[in-house]
Protein backbone atom coordinates (compact mmCIF):
# COMPACT_ATOMS: atom_id res chain seq x y z
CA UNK A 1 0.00 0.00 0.00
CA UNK A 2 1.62 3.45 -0.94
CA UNK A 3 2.14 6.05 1.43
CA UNK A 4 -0.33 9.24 0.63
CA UNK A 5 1.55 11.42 2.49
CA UNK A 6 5.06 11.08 0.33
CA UNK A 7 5.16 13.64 -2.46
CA UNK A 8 6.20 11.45 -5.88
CA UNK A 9 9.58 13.24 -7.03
CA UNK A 10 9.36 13.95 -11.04
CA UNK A 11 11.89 15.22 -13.30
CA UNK A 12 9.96 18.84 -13.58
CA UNK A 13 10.64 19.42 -9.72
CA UNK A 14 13.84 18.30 -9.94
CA UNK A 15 14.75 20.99 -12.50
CA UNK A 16 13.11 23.69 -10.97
CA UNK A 17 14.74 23.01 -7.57
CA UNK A 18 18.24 23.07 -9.27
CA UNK A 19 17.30 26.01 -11.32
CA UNK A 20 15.87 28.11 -8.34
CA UNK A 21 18.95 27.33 -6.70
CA UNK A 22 21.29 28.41 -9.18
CA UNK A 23 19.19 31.60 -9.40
CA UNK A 24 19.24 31.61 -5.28
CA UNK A 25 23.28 31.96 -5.36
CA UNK A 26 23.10 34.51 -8.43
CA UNK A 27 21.13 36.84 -6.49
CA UNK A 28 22.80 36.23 -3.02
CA UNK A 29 26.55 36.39 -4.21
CA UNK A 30 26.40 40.24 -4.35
CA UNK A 31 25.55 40.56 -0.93
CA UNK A 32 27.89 37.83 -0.04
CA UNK A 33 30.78 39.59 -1.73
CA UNK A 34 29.88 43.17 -0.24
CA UNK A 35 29.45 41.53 3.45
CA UNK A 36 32.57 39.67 3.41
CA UNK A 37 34.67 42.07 1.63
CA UNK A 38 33.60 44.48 4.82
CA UNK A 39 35.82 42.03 7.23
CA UNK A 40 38.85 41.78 4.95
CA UNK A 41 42.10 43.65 4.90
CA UNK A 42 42.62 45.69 1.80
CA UNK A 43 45.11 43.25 0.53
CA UNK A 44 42.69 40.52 0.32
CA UNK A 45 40.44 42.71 -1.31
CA UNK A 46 42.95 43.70 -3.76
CA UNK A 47 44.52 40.47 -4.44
CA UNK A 48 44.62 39.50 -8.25
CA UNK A 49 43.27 35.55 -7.38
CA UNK A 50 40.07 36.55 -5.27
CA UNK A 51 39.87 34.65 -1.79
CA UNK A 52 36.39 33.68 -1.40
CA UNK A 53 36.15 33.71 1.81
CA UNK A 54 38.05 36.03 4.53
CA UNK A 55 41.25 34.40 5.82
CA UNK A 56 41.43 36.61 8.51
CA UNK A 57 38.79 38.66 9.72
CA UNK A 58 39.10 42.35 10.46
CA UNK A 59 36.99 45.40 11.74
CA UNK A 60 39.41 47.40 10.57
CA UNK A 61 37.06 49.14 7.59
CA UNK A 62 34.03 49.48 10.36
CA UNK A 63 36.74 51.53 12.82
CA UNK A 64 37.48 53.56 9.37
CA UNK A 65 34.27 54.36 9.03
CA UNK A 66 33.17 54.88 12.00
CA UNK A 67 36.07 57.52 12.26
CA UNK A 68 35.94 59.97 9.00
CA UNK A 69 33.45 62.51 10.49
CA UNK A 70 31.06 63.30 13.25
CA UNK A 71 28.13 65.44 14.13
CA UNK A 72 27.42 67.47 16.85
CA UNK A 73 23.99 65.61 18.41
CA UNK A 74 23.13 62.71 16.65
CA UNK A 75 19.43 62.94 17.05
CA UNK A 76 19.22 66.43 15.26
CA UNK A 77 19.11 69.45 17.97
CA UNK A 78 19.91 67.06 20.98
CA UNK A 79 21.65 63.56 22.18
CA UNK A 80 25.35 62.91 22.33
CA UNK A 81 28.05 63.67 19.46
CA UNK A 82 28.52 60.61 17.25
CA UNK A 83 30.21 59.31 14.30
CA UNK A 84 28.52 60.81 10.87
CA UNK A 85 27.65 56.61 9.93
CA UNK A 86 25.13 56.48 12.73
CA UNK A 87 23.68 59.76 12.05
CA UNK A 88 23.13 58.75 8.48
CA UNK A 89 21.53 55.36 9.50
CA UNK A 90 19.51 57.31 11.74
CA UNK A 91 18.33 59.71 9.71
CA UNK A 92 17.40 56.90 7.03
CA UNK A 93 15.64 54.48 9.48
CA UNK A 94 14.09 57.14 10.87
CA UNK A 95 12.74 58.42 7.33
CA UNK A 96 11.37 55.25 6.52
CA UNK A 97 9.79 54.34 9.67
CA UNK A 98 7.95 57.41 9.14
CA UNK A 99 6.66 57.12 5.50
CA UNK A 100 5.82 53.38 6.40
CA UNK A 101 3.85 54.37 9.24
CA UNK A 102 2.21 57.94 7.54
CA UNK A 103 1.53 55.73 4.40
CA UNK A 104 0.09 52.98 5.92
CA UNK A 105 -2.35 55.30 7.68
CA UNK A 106 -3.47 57.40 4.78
CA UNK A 107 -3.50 54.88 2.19
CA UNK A 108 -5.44 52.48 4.26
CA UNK A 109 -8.14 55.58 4.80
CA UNK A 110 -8.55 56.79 1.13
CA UNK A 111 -8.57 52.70 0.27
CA UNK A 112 -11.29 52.23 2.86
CA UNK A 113 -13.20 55.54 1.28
CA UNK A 114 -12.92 54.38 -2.33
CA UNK A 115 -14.12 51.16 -1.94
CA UNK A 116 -16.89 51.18 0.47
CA UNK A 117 -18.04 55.34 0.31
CA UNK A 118 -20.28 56.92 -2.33
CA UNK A 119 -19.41 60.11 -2.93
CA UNK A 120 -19.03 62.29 -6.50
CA UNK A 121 -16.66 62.10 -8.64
CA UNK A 122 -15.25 58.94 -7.11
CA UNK A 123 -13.83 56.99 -10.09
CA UNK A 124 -12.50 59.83 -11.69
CA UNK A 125 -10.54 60.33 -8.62
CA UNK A 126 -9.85 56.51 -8.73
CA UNK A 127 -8.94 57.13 -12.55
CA UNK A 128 -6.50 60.06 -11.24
CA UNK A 129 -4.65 57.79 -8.87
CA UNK A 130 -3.75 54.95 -11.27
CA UNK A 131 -2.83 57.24 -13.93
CA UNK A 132 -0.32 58.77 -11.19
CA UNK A 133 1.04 55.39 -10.21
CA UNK A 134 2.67 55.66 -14.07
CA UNK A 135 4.08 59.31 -13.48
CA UNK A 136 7.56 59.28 -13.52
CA UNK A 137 8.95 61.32 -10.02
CA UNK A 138 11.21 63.62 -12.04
CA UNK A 139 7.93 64.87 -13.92
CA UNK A 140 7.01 66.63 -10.70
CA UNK A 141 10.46 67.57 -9.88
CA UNK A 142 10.77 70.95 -10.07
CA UNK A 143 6.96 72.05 -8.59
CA UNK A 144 8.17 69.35 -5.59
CA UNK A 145 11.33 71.26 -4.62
CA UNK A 146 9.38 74.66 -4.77
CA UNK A 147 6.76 73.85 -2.70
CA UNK A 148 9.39 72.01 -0.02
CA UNK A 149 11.19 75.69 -0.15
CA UNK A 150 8.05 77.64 0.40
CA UNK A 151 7.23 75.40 3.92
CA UNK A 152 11.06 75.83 4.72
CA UNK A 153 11.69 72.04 4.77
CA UNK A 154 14.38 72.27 2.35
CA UNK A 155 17.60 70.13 3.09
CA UNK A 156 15.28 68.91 5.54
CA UNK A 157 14.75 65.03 6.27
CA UNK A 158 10.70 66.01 6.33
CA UNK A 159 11.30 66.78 2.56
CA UNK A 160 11.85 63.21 1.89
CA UNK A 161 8.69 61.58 4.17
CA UNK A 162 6.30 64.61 3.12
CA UNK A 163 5.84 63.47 -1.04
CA UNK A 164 6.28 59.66 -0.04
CA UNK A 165 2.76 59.66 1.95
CA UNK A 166 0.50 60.28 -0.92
CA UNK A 167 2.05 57.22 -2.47
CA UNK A 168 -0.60 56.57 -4.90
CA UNK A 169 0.25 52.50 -5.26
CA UNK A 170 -0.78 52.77 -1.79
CA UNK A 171 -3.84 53.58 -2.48
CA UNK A 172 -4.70 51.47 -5.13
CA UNK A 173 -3.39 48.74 -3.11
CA UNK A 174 -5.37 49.02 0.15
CA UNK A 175 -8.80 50.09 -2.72
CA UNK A 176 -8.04 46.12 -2.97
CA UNK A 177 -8.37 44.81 -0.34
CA UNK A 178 -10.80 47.02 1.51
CA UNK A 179 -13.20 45.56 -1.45
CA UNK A 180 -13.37 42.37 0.45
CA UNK A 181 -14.77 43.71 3.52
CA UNK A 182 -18.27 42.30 3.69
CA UNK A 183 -20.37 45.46 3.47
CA UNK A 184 -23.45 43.61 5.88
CA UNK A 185 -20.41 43.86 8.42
CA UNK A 186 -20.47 47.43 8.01
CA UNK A 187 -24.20 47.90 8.27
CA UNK A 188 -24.20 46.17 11.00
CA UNK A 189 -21.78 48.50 12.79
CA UNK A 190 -23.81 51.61 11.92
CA UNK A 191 -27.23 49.98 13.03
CA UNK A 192 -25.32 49.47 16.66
CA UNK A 193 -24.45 52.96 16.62
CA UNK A 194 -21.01 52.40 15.79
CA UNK A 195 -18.98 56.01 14.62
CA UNK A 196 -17.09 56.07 10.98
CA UNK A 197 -13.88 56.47 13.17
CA UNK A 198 -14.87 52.92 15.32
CA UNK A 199 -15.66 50.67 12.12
CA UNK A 200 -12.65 51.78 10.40
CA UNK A 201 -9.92 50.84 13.47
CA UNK A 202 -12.05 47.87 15.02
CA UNK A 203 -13.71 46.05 11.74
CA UNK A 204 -12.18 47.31 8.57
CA UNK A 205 -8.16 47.79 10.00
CA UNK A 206 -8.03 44.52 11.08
CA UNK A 207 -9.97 42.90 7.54
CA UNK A 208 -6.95 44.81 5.76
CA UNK A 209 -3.71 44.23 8.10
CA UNK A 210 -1.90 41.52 5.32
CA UNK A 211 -2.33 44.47 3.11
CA UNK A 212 -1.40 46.87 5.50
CA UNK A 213 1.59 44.47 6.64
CA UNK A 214 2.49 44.09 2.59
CA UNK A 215 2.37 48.07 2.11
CA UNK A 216 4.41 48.92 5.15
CA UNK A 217 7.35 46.84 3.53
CA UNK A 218 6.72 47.92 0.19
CA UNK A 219 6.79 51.79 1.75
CA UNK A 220 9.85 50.84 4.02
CA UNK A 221 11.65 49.54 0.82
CA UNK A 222 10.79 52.22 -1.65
CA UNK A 223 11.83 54.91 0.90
CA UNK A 224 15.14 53.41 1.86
CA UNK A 225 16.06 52.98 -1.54
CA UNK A 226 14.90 56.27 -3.16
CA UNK A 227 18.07 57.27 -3.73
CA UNK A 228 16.85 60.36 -6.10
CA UNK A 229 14.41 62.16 -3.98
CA UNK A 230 17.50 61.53 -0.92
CA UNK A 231 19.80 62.69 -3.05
CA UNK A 232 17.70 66.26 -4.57
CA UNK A 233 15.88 66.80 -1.23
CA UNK A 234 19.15 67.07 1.17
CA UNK A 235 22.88 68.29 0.72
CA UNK A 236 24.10 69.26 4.46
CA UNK A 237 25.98 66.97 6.27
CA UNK A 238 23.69 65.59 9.13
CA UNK A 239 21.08 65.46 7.10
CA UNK A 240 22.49 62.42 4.79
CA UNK A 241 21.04 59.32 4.63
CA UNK A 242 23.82 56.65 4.21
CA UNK A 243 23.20 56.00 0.93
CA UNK A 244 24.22 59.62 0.25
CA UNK A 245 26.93 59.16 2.83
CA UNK A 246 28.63 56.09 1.40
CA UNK A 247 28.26 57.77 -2.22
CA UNK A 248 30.51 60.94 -0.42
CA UNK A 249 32.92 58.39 1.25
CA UNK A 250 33.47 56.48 -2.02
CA UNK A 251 34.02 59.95 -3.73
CA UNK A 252 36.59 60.89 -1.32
CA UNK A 253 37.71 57.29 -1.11
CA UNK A 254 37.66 56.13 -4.56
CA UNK A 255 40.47 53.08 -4.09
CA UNK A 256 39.64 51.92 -0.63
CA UNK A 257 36.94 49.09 -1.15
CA UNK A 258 36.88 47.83 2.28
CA UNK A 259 35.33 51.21 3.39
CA UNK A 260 33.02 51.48 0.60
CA UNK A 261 31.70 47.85 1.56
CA UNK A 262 31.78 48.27 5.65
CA UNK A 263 29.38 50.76 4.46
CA UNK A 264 26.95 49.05 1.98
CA UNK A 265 27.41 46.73 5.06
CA UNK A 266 25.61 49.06 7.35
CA UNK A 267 23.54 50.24 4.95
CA UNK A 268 21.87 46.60 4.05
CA UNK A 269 21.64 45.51 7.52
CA UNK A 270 18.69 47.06 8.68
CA UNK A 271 16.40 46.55 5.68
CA UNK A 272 17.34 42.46 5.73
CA UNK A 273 16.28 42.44 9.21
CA UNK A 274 12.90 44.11 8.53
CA UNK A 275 12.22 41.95 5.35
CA UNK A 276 13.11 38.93 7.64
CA UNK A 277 10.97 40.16 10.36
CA UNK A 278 7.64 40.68 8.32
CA UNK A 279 7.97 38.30 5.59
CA UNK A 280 5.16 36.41 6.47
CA UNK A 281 2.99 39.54 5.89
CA UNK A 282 4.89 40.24 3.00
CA UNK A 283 3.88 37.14 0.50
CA UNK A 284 0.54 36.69 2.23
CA UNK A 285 -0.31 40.18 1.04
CA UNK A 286 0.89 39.98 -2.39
CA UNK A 287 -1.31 36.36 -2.49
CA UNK A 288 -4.64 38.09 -1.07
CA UNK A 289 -3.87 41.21 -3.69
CA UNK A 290 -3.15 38.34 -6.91
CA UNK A 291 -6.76 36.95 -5.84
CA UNK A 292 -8.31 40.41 -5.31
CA UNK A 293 -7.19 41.69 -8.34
């Protein structure tokens, strides 16, 4: 009698195990190289036969680092003087905490209001938000930058969060999935005498949260990455994210790899451990949004 429970191994699965692996190392290798080449002494680096893997490991790049510039408070107007790095990993955790968290709040509202509100001109404004999800950032360039110098937020940190939290693929996102709340649930809350602001955090947030876990790491991604909007928005010292600050140290440090990767090092670091973290919410939002959709 055969065993149900023992999956039959065919060729195709073979194949595609051997294939995703091979793809698996292609993509990891990169990282591999950068984190590696963070702990080894510029000779190894430079070596003309590559070693693969650090003979000896070193923190010497992280002390360099660590040691090419400080700022006064490394919280902005208070907190104790640090070393420019943390300042800039600061400055970019803290700038896409806040998008994640501003986005996730506002896009999760107008998706709510768009699905489940009657109101007019509601699928024009629908129609206006996916036609914005295909506008190109440096088409809006140039009004962006003059309206962040009229509130003063120039070379300001703000200037960066402020255009992130009308993402409009938020919006269409959470539209999604805030179609699937039953709308007799929502009755039902407004015969019980239920206010607009009490459905929305106790029924409909709740409905949504895989989308709301799949935006916030979408939003946390897009953010730390943007290195344009970083890299127009800011020019002062403190206020450097590190992608901006590794781009200055490899400027000034052109031949010195082990610096450039200590800091791609610390740069990577915290966005793996947030994609780690919420993964789960990650591919079971992007499942629920294939099925809405």
């Amino acid at each position: 009698m055969e065993n149900s429970g023992i999956k039959k191994i065919t060729p195709y699965k073979v194949i595609s195990l051997i294939i995703l692996i091979v793809l698996a190392i292609f993509f990891i290798f990169p990282l591999y190289w950068i984190v590696t080449g963070a702990f080894k002494t510029n000779a190894s680096i430079n070596a003309t036969t590559p070693d693969w893997f650090p003979k000896q490991w070193v923190l010497t790049n992280f002390q360099k680092l660590f040691a090419k510039r400080s700022v006064d408070h490394l919280f902005g107007f208070f907190g104790p003087k640090a070393p420019a790095a943390f300042r800039w990993l600061f400055n970019t955790v803290f700038i896409a905490v806040m998008a994640m968290i501003l986005t996730c709040i506002t896009a999760t509202m107008a998706g709510y209001a768009l699905a489940k509100k009657r109101f007019t001109g509601k699928k024009l404004l629908f129609t206006l938000i996916v036609c914005a999800m295909a506008l190109p950032k440096q088409v809006i360039l140039i009004p962006l930058i003059r309206e962040m110098s009229a509130l003063h937020l120039y070379d300001n940190i703000w200037a960066i969060i402020i255009p992130t939290v009308g993402w409009p693929f938020g919006v269409f996102l959470m539209k999604q999935f805030s179609e699937g709340v039953p709308g007799e649930m929502l009755e039902a809350a407004r015969v019980d005498g239920a206010s607009e602001a009490r459905t929305f955090t106790q029924i409909v947030t709740p409905m949504v949260k895989p989308g709301i876990g799949a935006l916030a790491i979408f939003t946390f991604i897009n953010t730390w990455n943007d290195y344009f909007m970083q890299l127009i928005m800011v020019n002062s010292n403190q206020n450097l994210t590190i992608s901006l600050g590794i781009a200055k140290i490899q400027a000034e440090n052109a031949t010195d790899f082990g610096l450039i990767m200590a800091g791609a090092t610390l740069a990577a670091a915290p966005i793996l451990t947030v994609f780690i973290i919420f993964q789960k919410y990650f591919t079971q939002g992007i499942a629920l949004g294939a099925v809405k959709g």
